[in-house]
Protein backbone atom coordinates (compact mmCIF):
# COMPACT_ATOMS: atom_id res chain seq x y z
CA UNK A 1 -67.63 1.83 33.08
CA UNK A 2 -69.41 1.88 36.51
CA UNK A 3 -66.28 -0.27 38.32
CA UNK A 4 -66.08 0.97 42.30
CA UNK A 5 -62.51 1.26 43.55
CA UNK A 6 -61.27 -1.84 45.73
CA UNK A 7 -61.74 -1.40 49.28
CA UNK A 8 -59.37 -3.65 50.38
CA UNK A 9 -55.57 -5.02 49.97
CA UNK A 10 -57.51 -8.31 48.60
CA UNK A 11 -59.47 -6.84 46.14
CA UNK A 12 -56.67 -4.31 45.04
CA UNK A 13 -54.41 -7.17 44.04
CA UNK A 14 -57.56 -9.23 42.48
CA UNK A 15 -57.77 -5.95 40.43
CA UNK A 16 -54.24 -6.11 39.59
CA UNK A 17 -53.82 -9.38 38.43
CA UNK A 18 -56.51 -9.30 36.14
CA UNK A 19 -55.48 -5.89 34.80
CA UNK A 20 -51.90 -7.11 33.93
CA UNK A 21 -53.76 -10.14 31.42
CA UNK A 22 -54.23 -6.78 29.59
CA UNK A 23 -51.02 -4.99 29.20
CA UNK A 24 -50.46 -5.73 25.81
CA UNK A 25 -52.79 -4.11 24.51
CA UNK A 26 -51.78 -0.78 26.51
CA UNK A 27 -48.61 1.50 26.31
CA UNK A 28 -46.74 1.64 28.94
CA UNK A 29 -49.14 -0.04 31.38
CA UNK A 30 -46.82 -1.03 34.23
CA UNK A 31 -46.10 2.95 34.65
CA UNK A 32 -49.59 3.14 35.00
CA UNK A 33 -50.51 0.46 37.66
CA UNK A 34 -47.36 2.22 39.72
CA UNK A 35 -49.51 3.66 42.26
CA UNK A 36 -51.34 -0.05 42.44
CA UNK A 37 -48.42 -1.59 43.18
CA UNK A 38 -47.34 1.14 45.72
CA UNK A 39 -50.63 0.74 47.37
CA UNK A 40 -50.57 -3.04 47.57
CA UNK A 41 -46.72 -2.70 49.53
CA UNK A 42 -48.52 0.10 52.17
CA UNK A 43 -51.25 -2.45 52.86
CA UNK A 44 -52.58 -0.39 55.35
CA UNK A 45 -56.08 1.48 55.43
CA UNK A 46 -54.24 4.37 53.99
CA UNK A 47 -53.40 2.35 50.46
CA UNK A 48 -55.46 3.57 48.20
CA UNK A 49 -54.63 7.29 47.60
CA UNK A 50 -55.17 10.19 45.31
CA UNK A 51 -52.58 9.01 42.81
CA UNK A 52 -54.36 5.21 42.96
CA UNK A 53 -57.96 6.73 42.40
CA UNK A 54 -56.49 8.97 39.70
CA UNK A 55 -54.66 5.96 37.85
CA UNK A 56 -58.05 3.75 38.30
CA UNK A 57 -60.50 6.24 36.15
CA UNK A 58 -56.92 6.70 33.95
CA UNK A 59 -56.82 3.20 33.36
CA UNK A 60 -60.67 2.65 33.15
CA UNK A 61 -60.95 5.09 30.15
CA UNK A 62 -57.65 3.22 28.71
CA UNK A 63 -59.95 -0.13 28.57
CA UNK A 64 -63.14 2.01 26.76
CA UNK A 65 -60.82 3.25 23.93
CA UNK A 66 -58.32 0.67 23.56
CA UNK A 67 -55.80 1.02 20.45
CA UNK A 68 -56.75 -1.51 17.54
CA UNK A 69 -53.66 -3.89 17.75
CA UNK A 70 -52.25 -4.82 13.70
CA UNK A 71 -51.05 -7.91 12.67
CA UNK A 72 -48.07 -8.11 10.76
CA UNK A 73 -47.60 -9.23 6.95
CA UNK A 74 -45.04 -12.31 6.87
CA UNK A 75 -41.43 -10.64 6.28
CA UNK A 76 -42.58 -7.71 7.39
CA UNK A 77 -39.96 -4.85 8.42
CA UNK A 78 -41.02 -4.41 12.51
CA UNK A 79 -40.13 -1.74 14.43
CA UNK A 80 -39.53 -1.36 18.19
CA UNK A 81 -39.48 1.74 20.50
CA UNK A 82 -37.66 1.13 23.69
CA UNK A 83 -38.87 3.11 26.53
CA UNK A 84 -37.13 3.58 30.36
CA UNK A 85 -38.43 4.81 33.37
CA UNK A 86 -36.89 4.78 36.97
CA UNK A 87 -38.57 2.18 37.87
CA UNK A 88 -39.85 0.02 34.69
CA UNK A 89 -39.13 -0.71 30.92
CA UNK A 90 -41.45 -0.97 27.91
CA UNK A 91 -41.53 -1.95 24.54
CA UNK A 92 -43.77 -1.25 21.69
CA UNK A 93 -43.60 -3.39 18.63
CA UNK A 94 -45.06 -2.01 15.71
CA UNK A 95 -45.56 -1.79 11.75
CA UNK A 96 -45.77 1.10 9.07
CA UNK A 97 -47.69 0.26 6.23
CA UNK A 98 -47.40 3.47 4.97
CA UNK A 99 -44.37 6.50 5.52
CA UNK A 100 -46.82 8.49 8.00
CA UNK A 101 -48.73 5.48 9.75
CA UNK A 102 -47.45 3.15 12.82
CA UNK A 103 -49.73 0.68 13.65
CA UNK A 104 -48.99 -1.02 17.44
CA UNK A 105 -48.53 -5.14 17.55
CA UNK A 106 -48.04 -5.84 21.15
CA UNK A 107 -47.01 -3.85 24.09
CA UNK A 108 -44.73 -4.93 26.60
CA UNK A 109 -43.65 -3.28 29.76
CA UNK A 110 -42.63 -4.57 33.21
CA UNK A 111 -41.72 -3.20 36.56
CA UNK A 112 -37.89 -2.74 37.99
CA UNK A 113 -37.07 -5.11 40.59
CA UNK A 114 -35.47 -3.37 43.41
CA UNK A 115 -31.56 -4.35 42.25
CA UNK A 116 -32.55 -3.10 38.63
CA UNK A 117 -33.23 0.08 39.55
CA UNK A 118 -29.43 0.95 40.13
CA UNK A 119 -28.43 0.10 36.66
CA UNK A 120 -27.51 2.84 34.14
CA UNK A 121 -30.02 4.16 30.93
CA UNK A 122 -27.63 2.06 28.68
CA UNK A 123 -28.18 -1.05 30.93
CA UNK A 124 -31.44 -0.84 31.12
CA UNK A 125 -31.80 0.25 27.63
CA UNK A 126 -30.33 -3.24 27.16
CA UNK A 127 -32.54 -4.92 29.91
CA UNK A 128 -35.68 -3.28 27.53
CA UNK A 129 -34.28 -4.92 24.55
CA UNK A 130 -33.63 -8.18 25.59
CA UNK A 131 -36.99 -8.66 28.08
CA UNK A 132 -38.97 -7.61 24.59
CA UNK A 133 -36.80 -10.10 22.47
CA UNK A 134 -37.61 -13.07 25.22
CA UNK A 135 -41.43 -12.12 25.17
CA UNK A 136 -41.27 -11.70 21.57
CA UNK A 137 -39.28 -14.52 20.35
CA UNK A 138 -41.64 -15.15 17.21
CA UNK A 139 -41.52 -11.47 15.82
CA UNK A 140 -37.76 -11.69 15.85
CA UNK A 141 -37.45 -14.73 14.34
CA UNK A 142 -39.94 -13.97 11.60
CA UNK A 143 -39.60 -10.62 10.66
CA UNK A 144 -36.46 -8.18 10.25
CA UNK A 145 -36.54 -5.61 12.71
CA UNK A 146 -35.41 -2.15 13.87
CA UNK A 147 -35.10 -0.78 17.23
CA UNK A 148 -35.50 2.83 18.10
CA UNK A 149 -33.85 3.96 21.14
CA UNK A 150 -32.65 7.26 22.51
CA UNK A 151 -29.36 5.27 23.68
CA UNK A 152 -26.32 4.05 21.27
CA UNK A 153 -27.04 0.43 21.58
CA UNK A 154 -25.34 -0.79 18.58
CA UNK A 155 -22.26 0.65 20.14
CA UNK A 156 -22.76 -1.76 23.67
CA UNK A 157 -23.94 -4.34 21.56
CA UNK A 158 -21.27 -5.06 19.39
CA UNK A 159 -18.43 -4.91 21.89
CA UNK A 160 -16.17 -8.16 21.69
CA UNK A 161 -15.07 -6.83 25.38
CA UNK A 162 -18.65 -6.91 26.94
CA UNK A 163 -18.14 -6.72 30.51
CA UNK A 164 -20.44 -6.43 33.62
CA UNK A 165 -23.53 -7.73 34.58
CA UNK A 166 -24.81 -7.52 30.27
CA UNK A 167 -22.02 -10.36 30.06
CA UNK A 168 -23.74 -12.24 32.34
CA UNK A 169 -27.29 -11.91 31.30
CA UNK A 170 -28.52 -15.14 29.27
């Protein structure tokens, strides 16, 4: 893929917008367009560094070999991974037709806004879950699912007491 690097703030977010139309079909993509964003907030001639020139021919060998995205059987048991970074969340819904196969649906991820970034892993454990639920409305409603997390959600979840800003959340 013979793409040049943008040279310029204008073309960097050109770039950007048209790479985030494909983030479902690739893990944890808003981790990898970090240095983009980074380098569209500097604005400056300096923007585009190392890490931005590193994550372009990353990103660009992403989009040669992208992962064949399965469709689900109606009633299907899904499964979700919920992933946290500092600075963004991601989601992975997928299926296993088989005990030692996983087959990816759709990918979500997103980046932190700035207030976000202060919550606790639990929070934004929860933040993961219910960002994927909202962009994946249809898979929830049509399919049992189970969500794999490194944090005891169940435990947050089922408080009667919820307080804090997960009460508040719609």
């Amino acid at each position: 893929m013979e793409t040049p690097p943008p040279r310029n703030k204008k073309e960097l977010q050109r770039l950007t917008g048209k790479l985030v139309a494909l983030g479902r079909f690739i893990a944890r993509f808003t981790d990898e367009l970090r240095p983009f964003f980074l380098a569209i907030r500097k604005a400056g001639a300096h923007g585009w560094t190392d890490s931005c020139q590193s994550a372009f021919a990353k990103i660009k060998h992403c989009l040669m070999q992208p992962p064949i995205l399965s469709s689900p059987i109606p009633k299907e048991k899904l499964y979700m991974y919920l992933a946290v970074s500092e600075w963004a969340i991601s989601a992975v819904l997928f299926r296993c037709p088989s005990p030692n196969e996983q087959k990816p649906i759709y990918y979500v991820s997103r980046a932190l806004a700035d207030v976000e970034t202060r919550y606790s892993k639990m929070e934004l454990t929860a933040l993961a879950l219910r960002s994927a639920a909202q962009k994946l409305r249809p898979y929830f409603q049509a399919h049992p699912m189970i969500v794999l997390t490194d944090q005891p959600l169940r435990n947050i979840l089922h408080k009667p007491d919820l307080t804090g800003r997960m009460l508040q959340w719609p």
